[in-house]
Protein backbone atom coordinates (compact mmCIF):
# COMPACT_ATOMS: atom_id res chain seq x y z
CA UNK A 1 100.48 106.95 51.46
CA UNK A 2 102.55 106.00 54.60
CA UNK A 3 103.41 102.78 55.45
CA UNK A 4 102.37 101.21 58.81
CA UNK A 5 105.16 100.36 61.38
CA UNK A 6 105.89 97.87 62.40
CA UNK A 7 105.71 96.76 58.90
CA UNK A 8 103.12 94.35 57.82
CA UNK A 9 100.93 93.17 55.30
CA UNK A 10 96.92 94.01 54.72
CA UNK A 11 94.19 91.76 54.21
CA UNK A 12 94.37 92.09 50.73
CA UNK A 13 98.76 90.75 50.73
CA UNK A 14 99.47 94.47 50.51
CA UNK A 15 101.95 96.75 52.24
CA UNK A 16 99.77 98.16 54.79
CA UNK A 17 99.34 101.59 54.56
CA UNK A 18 98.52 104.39 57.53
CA UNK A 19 96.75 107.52 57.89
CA UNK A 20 99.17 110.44 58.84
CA UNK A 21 98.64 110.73 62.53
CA UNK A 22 99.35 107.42 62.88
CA UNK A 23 102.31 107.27 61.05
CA UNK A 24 103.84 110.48 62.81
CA UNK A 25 103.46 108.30 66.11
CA UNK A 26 104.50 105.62 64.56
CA UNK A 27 107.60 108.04 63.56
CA UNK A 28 108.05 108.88 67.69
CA UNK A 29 107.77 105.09 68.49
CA UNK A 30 110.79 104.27 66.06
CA UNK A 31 112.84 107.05 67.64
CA UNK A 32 112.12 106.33 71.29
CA UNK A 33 112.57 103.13 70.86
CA UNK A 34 115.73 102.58 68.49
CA UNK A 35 119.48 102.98 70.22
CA UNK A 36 121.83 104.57 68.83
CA UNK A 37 123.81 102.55 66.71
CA UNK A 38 121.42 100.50 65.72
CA UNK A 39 120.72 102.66 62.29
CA UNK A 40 123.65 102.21 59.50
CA UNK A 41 123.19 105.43 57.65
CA UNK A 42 122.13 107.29 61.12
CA UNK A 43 124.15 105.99 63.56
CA UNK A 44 123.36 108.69 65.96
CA UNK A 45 119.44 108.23 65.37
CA UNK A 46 117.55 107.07 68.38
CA UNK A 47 116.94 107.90 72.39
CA UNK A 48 118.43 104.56 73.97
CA UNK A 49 115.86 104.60 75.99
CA UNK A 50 115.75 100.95 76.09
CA UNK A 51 119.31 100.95 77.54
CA UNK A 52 117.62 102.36 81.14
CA UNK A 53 115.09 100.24 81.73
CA UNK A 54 117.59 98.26 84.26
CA UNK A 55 119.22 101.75 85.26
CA UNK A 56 118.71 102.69 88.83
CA UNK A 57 115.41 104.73 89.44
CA UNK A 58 115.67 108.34 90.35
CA UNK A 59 114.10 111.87 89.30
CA UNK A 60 117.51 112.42 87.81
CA UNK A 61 117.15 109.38 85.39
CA UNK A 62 113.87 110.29 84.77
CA UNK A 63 114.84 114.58 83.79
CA UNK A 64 117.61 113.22 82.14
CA UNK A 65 115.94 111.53 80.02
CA UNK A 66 113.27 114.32 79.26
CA UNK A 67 115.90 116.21 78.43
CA UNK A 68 117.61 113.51 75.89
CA UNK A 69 114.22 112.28 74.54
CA UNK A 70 113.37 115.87 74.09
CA UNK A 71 116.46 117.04 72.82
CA UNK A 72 116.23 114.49 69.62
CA UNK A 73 112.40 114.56 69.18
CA UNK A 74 113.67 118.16 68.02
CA UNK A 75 116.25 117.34 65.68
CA UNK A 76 114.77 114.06 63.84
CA UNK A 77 110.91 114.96 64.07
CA UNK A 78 111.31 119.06 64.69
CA UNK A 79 109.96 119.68 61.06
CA UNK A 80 106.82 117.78 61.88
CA UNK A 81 105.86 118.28 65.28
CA UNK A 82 106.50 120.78 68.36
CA UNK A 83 106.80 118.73 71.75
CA UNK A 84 104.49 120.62 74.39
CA UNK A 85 104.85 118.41 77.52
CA UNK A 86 106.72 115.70 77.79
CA UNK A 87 106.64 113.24 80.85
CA UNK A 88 108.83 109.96 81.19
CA UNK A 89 108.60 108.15 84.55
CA UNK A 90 110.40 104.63 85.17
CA UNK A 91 109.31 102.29 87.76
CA UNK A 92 110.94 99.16 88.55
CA UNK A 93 111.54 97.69 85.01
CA UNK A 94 108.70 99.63 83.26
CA UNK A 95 109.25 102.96 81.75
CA UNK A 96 106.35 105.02 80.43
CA UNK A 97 106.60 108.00 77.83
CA UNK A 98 103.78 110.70 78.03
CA UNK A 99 103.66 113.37 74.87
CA UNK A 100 101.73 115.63 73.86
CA UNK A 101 102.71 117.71 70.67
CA UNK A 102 101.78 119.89 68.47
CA UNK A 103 101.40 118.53 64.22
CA UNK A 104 103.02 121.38 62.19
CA UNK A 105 101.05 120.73 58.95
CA UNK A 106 97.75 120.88 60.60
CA UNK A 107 98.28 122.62 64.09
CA UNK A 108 96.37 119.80 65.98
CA UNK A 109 97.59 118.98 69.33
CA UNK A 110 97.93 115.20 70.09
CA UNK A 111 98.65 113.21 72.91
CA UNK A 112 100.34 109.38 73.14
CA UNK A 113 101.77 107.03 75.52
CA UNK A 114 104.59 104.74 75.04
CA UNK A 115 105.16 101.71 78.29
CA UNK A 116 108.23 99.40 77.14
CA UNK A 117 109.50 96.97 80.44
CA UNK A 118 111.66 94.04 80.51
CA UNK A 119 108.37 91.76 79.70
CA UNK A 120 108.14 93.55 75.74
């Protein structure tokens, strides 16, 4: 069983519970969206990609942050899934996360989008 993030309750008062696709993007979601810092025991977990939504726009934000978001998908996920394309674009005060990946335990490729701006 996997519990659901953001954590909640079921209908019946439960913890609510996930299946495990959903819980390995709910895994990605934590991590993209987390800065670092913000963890006690893993101060050093998250992308901070929340931190450049006011940054300037440019391609080199946006590889930069491929790079980063890349970069620590591999370390904190790495034993779960394999990143095949990875796409972040940020306009005005919107930035938008495209991945696809492969799922190690069952070698299905999956795609998600993740759009955070100012307004979240």
């Amino acid at each position: 069983m996997n519990i659901d993030y953001p954590f909640h309750f079921d209908s019946r008062g439960r913890t609510a519970a996930t299946d495990d696709n959903d819980h390995i993007r709910d895994m990605i979601e934590q991590f993209l969206f987390t800065n670092a810092g913000e963890r006690v025991n893993r101060p050093d977990f998250g992308s901070g990609l929340l931190q450049m939504i006011f940054a300037p726009n440019s391609p080199e934000l946006a590889s930069t942050l491929e790079f980063t978001i890349q970069a620590g998908v591999q370390q904190w996920l790495g034993d779960v899934i394999e990143v095949r394309k990875l796409d972040v674009t940020s306009e005005e005060a919107t930035i938008r996360v495209e991945l696809q990946y492969l799922v190690r335990r069952t070698q299905e490729i999956r795609e998600t989008t993740f759009v955070r701006s100012t307004a979240s």
